[in-house]
PDB file of N, CA and C in Angstrom:
ATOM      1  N   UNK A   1      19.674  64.403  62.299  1.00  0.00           N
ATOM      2  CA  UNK A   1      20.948  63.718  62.180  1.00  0.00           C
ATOM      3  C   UNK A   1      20.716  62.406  61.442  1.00  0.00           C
ATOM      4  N   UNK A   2      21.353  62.567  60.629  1.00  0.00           N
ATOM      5  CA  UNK A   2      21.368  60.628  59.398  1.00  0.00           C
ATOM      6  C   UNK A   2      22.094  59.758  60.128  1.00  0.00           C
ATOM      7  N   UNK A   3      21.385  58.786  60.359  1.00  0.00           N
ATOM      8  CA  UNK A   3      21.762  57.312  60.966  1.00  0.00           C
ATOM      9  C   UNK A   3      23.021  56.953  60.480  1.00  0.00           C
ATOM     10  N   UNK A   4      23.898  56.905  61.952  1.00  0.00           N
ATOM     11  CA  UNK A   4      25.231  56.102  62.051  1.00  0.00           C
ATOM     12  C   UNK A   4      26.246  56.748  61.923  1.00  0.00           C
ATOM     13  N   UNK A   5      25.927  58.667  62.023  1.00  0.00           N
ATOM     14  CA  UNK A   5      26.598  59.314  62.646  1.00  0.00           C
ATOM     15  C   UNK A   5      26.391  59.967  63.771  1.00  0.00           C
ATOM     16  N   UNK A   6      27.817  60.297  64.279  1.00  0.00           N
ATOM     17  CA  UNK A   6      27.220  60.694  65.403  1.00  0.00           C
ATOM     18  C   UNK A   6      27.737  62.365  65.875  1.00  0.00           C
ATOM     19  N   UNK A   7      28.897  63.318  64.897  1.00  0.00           N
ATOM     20  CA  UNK A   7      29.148  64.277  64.591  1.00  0.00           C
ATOM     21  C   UNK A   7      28.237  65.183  63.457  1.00  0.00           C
ATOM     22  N   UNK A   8      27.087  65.509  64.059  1.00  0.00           N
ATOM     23  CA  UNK A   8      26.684  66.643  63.206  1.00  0.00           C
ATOM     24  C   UNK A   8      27.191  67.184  62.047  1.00  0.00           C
ATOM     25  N   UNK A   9      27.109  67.119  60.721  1.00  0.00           N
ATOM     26  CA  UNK A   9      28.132  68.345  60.107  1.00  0.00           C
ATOM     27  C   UNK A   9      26.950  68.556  58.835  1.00  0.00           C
ATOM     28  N   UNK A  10      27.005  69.650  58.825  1.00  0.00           N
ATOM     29  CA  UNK A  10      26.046  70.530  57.571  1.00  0.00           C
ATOM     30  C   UNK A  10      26.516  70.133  56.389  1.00  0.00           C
ATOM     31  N   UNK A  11      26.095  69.698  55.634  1.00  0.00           N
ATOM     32  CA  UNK A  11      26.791  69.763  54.023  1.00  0.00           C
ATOM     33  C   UNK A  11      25.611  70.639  53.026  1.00  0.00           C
ATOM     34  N   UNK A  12      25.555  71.414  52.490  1.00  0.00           N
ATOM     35  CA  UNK A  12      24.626  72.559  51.335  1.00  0.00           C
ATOM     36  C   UNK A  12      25.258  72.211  49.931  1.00  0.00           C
ATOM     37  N   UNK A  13      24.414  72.016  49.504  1.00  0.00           N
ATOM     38  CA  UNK A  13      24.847  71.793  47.677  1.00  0.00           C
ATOM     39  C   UNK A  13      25.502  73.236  47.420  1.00  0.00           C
ATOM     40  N   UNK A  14      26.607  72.994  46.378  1.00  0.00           N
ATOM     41  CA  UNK A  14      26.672  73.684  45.201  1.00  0.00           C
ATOM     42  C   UNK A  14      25.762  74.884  44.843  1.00  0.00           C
ATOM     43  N   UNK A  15      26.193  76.265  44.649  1.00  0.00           N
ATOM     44  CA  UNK A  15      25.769  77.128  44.085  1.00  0.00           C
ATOM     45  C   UNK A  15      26.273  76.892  42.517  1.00  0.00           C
ATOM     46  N   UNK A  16      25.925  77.582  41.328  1.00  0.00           N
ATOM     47  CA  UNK A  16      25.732  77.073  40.145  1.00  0.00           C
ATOM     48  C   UNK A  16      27.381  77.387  39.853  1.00  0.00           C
ATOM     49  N   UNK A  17      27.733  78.200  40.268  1.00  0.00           N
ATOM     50  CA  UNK A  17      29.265  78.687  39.955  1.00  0.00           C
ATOM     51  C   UNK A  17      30.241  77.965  40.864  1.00  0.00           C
ATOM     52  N   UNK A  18      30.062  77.840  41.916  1.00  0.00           N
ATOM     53  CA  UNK A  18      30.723  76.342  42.622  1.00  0.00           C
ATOM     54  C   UNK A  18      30.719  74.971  41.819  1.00  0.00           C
ATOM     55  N   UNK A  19      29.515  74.799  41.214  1.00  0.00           N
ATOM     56  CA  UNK A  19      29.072  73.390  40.545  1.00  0.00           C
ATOM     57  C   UNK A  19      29.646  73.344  39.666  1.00  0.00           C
ATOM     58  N   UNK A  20      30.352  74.835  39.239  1.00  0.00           N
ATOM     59  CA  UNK A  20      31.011  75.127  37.674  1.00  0.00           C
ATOM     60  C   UNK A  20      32.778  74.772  37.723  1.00  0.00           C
ATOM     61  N   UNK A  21      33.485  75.156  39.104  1.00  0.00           N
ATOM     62  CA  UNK A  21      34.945  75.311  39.429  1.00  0.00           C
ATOM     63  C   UNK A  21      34.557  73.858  40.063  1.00  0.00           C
ATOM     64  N   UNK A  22      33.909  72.946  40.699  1.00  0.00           N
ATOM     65  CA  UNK A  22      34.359  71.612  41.160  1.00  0.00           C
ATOM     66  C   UNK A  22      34.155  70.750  39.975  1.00  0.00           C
ATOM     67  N   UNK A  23      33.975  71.088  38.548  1.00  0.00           N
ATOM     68  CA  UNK A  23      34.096  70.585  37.281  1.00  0.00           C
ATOM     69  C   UNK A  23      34.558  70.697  36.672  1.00  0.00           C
ATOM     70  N   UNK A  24      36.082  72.305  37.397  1.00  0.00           N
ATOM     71  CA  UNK A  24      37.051  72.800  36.399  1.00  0.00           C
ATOM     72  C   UNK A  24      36.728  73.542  35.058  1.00  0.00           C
ATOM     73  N   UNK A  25      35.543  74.449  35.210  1.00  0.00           N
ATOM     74  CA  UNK A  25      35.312  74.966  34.174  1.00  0.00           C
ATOM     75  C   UNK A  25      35.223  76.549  35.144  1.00  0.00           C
ATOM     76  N   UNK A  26      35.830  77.459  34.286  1.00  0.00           N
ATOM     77  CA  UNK A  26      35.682  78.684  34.467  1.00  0.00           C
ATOM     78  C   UNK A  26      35.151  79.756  33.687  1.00  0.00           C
ATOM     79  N   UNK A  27      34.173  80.765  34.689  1.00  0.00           N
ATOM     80  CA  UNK A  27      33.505  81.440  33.505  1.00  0.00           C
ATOM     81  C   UNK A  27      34.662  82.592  33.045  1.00  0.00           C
ATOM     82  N   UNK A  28      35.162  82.768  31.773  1.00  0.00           N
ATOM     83  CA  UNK A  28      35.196  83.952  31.613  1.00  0.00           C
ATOM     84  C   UNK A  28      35.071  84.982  30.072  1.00  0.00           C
ATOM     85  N   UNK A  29      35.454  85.790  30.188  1.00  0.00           N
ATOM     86  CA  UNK A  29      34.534  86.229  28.676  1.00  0.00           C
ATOM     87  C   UNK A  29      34.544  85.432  27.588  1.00  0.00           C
ATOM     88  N   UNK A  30      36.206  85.127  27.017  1.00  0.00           N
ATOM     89  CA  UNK A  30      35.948  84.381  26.585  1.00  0.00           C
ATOM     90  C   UNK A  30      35.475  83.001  26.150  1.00  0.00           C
ATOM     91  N   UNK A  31      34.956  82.492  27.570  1.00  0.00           N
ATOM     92  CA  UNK A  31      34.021  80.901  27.431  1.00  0.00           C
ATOM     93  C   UNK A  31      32.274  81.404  27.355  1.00  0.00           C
ATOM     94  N   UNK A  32      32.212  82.950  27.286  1.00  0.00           N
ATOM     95  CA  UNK A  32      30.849  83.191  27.662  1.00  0.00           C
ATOM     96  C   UNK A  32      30.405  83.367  25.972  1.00  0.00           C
ATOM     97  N   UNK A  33      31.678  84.017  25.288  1.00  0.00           N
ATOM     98  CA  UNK A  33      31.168  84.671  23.629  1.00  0.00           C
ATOM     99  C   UNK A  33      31.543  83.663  22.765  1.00  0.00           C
ATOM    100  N   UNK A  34      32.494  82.154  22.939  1.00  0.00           N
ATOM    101  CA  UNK A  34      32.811  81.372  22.164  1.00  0.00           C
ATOM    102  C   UNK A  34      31.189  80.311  22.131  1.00  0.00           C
ATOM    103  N   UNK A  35      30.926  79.718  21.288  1.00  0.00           N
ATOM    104  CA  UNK A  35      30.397  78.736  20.989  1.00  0.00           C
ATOM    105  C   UNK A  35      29.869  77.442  22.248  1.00  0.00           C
ATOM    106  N   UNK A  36      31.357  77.315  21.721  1.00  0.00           N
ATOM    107  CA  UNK A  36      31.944  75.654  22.186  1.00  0.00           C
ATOM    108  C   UNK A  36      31.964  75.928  23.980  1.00  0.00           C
ATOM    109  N   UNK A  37      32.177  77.173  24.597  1.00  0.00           N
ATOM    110  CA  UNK A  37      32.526  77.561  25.945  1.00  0.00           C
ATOM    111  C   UNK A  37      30.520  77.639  26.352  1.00  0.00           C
ATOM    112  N   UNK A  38      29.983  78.576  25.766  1.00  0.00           N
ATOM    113  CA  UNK A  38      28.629  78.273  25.987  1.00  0.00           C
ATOM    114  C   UNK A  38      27.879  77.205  26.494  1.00  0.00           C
ATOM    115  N   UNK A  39      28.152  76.173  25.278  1.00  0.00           N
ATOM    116  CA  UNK A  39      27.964  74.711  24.886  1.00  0.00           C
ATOM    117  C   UNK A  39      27.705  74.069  26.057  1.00  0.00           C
ATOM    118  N   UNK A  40      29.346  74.375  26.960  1.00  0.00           N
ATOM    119  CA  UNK A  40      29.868  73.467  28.020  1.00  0.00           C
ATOM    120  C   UNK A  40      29.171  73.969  28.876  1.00  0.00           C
ATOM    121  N   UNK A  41      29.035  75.495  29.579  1.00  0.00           N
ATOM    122  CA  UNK A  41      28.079  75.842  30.097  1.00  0.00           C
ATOM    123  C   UNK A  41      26.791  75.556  30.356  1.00  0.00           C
ATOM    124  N   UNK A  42      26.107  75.061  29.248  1.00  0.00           N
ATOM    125  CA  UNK A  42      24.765  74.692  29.261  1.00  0.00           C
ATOM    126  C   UNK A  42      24.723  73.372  29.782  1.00  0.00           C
ATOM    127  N   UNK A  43      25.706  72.592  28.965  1.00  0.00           N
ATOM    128  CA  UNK A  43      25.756  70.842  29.241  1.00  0.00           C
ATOM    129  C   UNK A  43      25.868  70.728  30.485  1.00  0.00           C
ATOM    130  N   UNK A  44      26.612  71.880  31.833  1.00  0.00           N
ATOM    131  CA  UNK A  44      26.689  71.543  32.813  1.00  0.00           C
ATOM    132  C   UNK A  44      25.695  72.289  33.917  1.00  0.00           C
ATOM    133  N   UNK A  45      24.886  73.047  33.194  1.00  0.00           N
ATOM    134  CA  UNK A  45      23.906  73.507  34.006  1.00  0.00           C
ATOM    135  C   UNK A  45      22.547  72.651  33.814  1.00  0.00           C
ATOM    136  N   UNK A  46      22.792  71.983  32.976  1.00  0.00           N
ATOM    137  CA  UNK A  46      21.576  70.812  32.678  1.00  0.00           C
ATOM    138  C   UNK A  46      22.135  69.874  33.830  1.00  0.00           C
ATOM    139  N   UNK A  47      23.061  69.394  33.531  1.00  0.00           N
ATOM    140  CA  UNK A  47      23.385  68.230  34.862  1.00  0.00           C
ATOM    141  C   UNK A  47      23.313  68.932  36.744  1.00  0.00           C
ATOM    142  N   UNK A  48      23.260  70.586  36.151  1.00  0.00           N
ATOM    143  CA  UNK A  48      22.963  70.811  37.812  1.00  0.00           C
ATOM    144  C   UNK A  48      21.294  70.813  37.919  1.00  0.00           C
ATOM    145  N   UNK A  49      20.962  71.472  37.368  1.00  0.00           N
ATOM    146  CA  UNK A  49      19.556  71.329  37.189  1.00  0.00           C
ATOM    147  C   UNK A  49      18.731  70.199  37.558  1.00  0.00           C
ATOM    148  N   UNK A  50      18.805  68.591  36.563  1.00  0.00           N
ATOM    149  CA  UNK A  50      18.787  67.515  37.144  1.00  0.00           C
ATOM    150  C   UNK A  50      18.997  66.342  38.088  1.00  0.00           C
ATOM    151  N   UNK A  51      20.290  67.196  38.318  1.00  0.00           N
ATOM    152  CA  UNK A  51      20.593  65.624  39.314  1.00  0.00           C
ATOM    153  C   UNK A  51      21.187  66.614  40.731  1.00  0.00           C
ATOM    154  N   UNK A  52      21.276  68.202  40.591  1.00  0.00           N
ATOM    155  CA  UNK A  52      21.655  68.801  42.039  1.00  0.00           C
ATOM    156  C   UNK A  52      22.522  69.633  41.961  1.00  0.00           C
ATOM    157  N   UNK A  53      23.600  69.865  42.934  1.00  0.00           N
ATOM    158  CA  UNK A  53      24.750  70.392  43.053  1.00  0.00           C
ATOM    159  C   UNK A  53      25.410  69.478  44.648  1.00  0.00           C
ATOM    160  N   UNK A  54      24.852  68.068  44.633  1.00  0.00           N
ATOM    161  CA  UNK A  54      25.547  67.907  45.949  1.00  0.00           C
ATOM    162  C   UNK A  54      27.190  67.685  45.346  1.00  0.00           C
ATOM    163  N   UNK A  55      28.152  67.769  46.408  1.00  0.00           N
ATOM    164  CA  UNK A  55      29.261  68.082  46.380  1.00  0.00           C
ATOM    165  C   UNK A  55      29.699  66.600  46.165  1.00  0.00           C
ATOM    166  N   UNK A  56      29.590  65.832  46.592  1.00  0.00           N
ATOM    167  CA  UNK A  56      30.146  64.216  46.491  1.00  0.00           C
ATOM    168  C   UNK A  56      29.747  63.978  44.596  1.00  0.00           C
ATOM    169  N   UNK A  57      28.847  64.296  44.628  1.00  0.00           N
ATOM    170  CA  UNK A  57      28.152  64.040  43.744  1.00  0.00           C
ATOM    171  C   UNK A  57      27.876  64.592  41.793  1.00  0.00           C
ATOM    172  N   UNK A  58      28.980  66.121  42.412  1.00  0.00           N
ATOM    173  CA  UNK A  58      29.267  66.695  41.037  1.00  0.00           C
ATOM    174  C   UNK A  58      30.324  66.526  40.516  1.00  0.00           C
ATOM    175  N   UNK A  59      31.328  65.303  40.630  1.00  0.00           N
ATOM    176  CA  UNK A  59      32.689  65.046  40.086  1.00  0.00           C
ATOM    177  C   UNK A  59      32.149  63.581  39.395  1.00  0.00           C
ATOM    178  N   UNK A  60      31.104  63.138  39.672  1.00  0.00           N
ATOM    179  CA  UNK A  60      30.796  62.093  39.168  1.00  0.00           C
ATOM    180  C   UNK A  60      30.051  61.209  37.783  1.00  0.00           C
ATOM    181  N   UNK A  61      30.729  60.949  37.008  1.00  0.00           N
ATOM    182  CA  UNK A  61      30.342  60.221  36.093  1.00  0.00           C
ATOM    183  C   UNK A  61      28.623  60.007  36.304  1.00  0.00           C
ATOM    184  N   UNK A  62      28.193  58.410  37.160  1.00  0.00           N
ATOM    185  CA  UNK A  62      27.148  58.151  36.915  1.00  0.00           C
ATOM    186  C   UNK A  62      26.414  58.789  38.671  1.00  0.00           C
ATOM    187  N   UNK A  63      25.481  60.107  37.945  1.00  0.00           N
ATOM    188  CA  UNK A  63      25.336  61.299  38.969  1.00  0.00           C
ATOM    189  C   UNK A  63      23.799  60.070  39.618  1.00  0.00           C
ATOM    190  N   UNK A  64      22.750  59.635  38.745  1.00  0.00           N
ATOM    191  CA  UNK A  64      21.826  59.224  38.835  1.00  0.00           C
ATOM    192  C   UNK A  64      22.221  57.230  40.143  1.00  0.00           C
ATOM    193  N   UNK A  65      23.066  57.408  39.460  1.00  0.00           N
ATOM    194  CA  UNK A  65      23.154  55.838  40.915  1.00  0.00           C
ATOM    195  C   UNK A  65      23.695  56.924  42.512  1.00  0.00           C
ATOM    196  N   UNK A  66      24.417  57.683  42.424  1.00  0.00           N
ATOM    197  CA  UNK A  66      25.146  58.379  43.654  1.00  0.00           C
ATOM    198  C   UNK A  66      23.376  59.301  44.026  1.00  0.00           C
ATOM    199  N   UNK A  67      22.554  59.604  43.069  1.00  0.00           N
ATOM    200  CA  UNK A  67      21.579  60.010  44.185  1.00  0.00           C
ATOM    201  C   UNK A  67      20.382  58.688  44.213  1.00  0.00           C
ATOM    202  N   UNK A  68      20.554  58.142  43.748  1.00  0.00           N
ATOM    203  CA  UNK A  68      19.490  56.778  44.505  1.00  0.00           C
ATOM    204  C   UNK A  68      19.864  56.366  45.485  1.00  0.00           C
ATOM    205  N   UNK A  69      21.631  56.359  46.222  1.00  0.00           N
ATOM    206  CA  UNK A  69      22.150  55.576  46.680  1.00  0.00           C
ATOM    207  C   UNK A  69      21.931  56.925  48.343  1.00  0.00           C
ATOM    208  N   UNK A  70      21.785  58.383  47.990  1.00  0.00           N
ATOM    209  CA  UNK A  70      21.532  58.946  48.670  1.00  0.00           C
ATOM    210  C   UNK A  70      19.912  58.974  49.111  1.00  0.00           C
ATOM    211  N   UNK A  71      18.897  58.797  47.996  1.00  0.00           N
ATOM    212  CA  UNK A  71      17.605  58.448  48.449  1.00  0.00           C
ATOM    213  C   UNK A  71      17.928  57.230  49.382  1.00  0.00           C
ATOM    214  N   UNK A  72      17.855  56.056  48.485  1.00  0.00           N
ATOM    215  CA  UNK A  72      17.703  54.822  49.604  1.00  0.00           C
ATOM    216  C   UNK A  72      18.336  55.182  51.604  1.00  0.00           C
ATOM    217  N   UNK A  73      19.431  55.890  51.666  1.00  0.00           N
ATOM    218  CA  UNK A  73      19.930  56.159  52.965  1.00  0.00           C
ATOM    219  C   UNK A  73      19.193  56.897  53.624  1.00  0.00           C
ATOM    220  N   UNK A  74      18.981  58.206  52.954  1.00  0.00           N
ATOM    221  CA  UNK A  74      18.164  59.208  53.750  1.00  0.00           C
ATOM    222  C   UNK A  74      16.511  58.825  54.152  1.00  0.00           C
ATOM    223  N   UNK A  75      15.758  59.105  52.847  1.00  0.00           N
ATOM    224  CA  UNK A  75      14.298  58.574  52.077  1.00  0.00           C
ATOM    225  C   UNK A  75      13.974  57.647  53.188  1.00  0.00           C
ATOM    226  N   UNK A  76      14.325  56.104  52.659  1.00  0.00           N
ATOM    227  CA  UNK A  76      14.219  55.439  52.957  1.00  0.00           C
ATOM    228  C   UNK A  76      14.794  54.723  54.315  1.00  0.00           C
ATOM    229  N   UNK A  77      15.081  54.421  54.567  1.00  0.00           N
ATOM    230  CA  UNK A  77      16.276  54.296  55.773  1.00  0.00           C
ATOM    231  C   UNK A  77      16.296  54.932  56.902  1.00  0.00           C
ATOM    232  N   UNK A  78      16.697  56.617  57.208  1.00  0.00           N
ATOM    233  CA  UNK A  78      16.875  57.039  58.105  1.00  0.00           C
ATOM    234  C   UNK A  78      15.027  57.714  58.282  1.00  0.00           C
ATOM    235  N   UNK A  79      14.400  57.695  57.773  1.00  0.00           N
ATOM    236  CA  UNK A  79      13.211  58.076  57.932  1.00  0.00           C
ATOM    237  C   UNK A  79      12.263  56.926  58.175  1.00  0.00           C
ATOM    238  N   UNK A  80      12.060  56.132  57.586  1.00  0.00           N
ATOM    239  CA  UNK A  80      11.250  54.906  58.434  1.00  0.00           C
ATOM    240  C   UNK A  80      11.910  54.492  59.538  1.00  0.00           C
ATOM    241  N   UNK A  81      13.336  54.412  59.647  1.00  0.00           N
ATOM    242  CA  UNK A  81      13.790  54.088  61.228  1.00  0.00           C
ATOM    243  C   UNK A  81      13.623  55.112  62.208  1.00  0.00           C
ATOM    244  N   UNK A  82      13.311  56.513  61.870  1.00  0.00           N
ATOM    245  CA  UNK A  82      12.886  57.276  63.049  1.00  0.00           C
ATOM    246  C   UNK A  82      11.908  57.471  63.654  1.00  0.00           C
ATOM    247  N   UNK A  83      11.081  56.704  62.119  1.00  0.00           N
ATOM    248  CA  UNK A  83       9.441  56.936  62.499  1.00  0.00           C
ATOM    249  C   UNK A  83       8.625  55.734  62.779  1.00  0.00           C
ATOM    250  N   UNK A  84       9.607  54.677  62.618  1.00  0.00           N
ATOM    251  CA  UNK A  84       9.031  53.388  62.615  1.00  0.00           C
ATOM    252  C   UNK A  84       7.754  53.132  61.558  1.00  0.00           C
ATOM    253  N   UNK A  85       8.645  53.431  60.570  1.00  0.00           N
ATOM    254  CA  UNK A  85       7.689  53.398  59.598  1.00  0.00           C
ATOM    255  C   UNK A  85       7.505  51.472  59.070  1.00  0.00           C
ATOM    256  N   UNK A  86       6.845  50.923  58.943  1.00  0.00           N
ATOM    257  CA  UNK A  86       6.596  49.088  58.877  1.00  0.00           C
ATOM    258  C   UNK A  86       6.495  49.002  57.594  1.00  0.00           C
ATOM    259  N   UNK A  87       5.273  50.142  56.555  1.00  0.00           N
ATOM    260  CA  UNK A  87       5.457  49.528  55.195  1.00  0.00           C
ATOM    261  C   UNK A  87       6.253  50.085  54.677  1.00  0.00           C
ATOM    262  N   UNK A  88       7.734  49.832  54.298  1.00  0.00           N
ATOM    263  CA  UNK A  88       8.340  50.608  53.455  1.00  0.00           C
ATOM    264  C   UNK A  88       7.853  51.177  52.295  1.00  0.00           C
ATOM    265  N   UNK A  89       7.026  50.043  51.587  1.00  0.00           N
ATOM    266  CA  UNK A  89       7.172  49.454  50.286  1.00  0.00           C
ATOM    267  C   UNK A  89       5.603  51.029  50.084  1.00  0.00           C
ATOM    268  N   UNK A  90       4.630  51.320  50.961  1.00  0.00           N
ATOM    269  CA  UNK A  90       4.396  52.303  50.908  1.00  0.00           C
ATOM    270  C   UNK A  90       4.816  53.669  50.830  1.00  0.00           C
ATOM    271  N   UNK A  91       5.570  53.850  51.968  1.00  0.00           N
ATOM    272  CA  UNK A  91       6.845  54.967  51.780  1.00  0.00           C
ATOM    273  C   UNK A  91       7.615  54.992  50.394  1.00  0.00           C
ATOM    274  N   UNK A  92       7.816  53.994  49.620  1.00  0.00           N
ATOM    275  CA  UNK A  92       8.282  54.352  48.487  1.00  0.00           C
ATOM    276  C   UNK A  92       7.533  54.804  47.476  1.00  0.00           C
ATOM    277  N   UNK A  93       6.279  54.767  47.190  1.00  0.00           N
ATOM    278  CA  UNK A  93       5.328  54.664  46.544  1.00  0.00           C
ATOM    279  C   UNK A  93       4.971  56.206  46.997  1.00  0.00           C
ATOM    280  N   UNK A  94       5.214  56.674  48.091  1.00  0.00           N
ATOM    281  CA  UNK A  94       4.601  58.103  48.623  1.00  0.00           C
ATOM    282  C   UNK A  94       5.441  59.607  47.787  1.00  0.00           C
ATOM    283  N   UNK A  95       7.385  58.647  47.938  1.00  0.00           N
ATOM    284  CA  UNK A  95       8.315  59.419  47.615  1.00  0.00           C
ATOM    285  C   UNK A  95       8.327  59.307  46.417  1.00  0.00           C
ATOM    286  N   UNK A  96       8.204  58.425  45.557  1.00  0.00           N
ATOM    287  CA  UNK A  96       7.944  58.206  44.230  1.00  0.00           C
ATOM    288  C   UNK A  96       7.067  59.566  43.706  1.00  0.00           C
ATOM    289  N   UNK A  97       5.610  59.581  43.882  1.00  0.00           N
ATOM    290  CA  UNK A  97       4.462  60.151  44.042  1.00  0.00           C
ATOM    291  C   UNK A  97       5.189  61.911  44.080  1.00  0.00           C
ATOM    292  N   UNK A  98       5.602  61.937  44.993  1.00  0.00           N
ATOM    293  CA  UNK A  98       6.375  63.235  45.549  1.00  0.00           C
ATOM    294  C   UNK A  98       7.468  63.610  44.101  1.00  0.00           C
ATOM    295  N   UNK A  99       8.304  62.940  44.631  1.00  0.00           N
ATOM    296  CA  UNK A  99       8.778  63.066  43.103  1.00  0.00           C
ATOM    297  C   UNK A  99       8.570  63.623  41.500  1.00  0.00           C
ATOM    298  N   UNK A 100       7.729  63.045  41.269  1.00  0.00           N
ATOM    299  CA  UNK A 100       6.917  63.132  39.785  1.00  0.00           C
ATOM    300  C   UNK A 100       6.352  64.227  40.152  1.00  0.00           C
ATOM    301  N   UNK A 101       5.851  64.552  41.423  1.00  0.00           N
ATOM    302  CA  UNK A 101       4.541  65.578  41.228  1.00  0.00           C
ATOM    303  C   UNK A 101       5.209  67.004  41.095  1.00  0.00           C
ATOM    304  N   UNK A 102       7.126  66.776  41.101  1.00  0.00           N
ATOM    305  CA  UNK A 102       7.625  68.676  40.806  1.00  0.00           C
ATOM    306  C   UNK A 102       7.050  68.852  39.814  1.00  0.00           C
ATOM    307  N   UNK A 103       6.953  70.412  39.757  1.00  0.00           N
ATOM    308  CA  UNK A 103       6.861  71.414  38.728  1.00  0.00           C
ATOM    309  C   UNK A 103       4.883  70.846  38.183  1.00  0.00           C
ATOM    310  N   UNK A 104       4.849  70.564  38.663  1.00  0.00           N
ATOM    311  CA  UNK A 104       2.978  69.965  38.116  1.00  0.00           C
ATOM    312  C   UNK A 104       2.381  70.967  39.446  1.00  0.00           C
ATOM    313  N   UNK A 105       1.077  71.485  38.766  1.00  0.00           N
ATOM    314  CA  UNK A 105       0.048  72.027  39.342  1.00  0.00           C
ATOM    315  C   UNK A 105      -0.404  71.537  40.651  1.00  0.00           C
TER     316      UNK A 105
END
């Protein structure tokens, strides 16, 4: 449970076709054989790809501050306060670390 609630509630990202209708884009033949419909397709499977499918988070302009702002809460925050974690400034350096190291050997 994330600090400073106190109702449980599940939230699951976006499946890629959810990520697609909460952006108002719909697949259908013709956005699949046009160009320009492709295009948009791709441009928005790159932004799921990178930054997620959380739901707050796929109507949004600047996607990269709305998930720092979700690191700093979760990451940081509700995890050194459960664990009593003292050096943050380590913990960031760990998640950082974590971070970089996707998709690498």
């Amino acid at each position: 449970m994330l600090g400073g609630r106190y109702i449980p509630i599940d939230v699951y990202p976006y499946d890629f076709k959810e990520f697609l209708t909460a952006n108002n884009i719909s697949i259908t033949a013709n956005s699949l054989l046009s160009t320009e419909g492709k295009a948009e397709i791709q441009r928005k499977f790159n932004d799921y790809f990178y930054f997620g499918g959380f739901p707050e988070g796929a109507e949004l302009s600047s996607k990269r501050d709305y998930l720092t702002n979700v690191y700093q809460k979760i990451y940081l925050g509700d995890i050194a306060a459960r664990h009593a974690v003292e050096n943050t400034f380590a913990l960031r350096i760990l998640f950082k670390k974590l971070a970089e190291s996707v998709k690498q050997p």
